[in-house]
C-alpha atoms as a PDB file:
ATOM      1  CA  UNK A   1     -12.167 -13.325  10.386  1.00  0.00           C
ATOM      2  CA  UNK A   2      -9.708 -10.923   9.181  1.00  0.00           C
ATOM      3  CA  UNK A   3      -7.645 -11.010  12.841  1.00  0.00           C
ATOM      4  CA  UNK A   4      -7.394 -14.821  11.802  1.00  0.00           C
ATOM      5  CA  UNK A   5      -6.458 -14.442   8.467  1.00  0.00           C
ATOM      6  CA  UNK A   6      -3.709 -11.704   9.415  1.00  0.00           C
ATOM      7  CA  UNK A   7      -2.575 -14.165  12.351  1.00  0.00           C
ATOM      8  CA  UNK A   8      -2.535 -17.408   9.642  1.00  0.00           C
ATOM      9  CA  UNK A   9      -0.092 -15.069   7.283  1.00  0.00           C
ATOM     10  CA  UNK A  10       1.955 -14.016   9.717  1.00  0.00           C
ATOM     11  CA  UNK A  11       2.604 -17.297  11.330  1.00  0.00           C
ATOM     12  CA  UNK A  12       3.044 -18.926   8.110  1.00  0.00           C
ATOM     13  CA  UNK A  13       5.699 -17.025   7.302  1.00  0.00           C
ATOM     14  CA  UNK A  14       7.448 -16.928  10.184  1.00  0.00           C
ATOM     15  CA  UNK A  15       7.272 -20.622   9.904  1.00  0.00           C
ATOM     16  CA  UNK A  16       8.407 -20.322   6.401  1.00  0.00           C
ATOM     17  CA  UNK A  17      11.262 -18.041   6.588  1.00  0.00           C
ATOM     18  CA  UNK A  18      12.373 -19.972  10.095  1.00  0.00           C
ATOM     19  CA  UNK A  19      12.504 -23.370   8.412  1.00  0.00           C
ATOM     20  CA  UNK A  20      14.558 -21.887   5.325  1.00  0.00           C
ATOM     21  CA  UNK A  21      17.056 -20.072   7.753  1.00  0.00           C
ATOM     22  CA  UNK A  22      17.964 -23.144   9.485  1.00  0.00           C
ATOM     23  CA  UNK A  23      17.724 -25.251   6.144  1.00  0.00           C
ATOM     24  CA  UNK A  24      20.679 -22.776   5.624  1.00  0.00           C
ATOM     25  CA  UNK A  25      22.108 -23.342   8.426  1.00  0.00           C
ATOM     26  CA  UNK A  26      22.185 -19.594   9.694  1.00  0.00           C
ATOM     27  CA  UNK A  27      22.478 -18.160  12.856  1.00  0.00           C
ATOM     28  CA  UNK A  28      19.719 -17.997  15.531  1.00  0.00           C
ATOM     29  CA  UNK A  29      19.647 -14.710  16.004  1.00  0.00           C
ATOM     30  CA  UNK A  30      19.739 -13.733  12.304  1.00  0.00           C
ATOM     31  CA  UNK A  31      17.610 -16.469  11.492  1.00  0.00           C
ATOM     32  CA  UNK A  32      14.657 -15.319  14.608  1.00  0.00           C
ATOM     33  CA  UNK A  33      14.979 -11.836  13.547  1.00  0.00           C
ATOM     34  CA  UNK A  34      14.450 -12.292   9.493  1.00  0.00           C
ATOM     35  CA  UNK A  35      11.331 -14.698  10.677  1.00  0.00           C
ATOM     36  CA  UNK A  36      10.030 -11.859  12.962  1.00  0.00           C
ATOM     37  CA  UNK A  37      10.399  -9.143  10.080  1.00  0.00           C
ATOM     38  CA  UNK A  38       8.595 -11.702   7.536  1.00  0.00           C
ATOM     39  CA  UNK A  39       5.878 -12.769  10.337  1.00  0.00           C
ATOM     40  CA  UNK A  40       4.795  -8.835   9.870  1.00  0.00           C
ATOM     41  CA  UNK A  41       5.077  -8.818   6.300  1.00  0.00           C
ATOM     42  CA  UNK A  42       3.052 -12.058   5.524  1.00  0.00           C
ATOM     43  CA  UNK A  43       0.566 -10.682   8.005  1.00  0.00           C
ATOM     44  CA  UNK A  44      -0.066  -6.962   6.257  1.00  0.00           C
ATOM     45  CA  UNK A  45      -0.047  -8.488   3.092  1.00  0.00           C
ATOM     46  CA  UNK A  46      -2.550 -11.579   4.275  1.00  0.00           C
ATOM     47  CA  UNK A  47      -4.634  -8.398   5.785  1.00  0.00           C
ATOM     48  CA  UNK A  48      -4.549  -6.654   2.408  1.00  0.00           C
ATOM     49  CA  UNK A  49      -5.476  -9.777   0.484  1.00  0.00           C
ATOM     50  CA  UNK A  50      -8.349 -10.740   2.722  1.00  0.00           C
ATOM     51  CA  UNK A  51     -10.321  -7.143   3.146  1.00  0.00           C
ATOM     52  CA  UNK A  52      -9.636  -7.188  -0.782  1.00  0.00           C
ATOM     53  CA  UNK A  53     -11.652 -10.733  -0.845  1.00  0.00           C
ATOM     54  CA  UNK A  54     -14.159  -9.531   1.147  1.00  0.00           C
ATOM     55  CA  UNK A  55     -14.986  -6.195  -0.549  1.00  0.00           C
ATOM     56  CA  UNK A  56     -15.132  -8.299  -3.646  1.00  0.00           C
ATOM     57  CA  UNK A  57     -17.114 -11.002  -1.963  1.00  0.00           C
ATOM     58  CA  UNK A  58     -19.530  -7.714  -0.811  1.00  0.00           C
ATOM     59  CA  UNK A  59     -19.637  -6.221  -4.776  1.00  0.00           C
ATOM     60  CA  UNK A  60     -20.527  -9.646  -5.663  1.00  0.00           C
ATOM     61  CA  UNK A  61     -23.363 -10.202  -3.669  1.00  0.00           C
ATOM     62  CA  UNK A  62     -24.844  -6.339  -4.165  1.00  0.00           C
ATOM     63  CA  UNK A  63     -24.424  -6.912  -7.786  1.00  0.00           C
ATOM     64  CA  UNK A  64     -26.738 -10.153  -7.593  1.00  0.00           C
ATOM     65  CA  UNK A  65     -28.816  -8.795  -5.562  1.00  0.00           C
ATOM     66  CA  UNK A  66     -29.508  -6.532  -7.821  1.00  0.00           C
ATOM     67  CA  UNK A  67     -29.926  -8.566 -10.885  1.00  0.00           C
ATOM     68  CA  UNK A  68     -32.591 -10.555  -9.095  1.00  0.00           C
ATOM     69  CA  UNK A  69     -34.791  -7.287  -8.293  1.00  0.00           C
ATOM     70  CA  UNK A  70     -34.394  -6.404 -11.524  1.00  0.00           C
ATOM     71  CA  UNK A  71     -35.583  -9.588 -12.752  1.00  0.00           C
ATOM     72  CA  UNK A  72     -38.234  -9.601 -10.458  1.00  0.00           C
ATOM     73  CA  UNK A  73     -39.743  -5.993 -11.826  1.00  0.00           C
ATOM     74  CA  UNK A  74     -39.311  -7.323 -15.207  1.00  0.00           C
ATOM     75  CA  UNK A  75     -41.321 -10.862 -14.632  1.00  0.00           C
ATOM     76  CA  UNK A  76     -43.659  -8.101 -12.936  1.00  0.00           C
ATOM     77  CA  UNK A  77     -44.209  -5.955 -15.698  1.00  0.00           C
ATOM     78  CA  UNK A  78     -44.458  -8.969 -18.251  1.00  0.00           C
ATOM     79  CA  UNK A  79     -47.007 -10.780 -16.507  1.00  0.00           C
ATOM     80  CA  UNK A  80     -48.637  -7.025 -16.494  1.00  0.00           C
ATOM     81  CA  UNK A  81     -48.304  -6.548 -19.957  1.00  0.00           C
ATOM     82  CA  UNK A  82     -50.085  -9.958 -20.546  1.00  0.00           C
ATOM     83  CA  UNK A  83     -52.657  -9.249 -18.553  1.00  0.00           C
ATOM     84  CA  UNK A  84     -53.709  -6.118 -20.293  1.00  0.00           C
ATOM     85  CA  UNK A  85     -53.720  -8.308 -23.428  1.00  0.00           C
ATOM     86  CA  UNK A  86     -55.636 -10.651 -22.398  1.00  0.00           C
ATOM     87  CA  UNK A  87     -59.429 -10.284 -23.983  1.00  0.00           C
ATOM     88  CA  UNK A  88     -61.884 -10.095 -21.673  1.00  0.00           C
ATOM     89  CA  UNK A  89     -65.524 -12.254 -22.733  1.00  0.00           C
END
């Protein structure tokens, strides 16, 4: 997932930075090697963003998994408490 995500940046900006080159009307050579240089920038920064997606996608699901066992000890210990409550005949 993340080689496809870093692969997606970098060829979107390469795409990017290659149509805007020719929209004005540079060089090929100057125009191939600024899309080459911004294919590697788009692609660290789309590796960046997505292992910081993921991490929080990770703290997300840790953190509700451990509201729910919380919940779970405290439905557990309620249905305790009204047990022991509970007169006996």
């Amino acid at each position: 997932m993340i080689a496809n995500a870093t692969s997606l940046a970098g060829a979107i900006g390469f795409v990017i930075v290659l149509g805007v080159g020719f929209a004005l009307g540079r060089d090929w050579d100057r125009t191939l090697i600024s899309a080459a240089v911004a294919a590697l920038a788009f692609g660290l920064i789309g590796r960046w963003w997505i292992l910081l997606w993921i991490m929080g996608l990770k703290s997300a699901q840790a953190e509700q998994a451990e509201e729910q066992e919380r919940a779970m000890r405290e439905a557990a210990q309620t249905e305790a408490e009204v047990t022991e409550e509970a007169p006996t005949a």
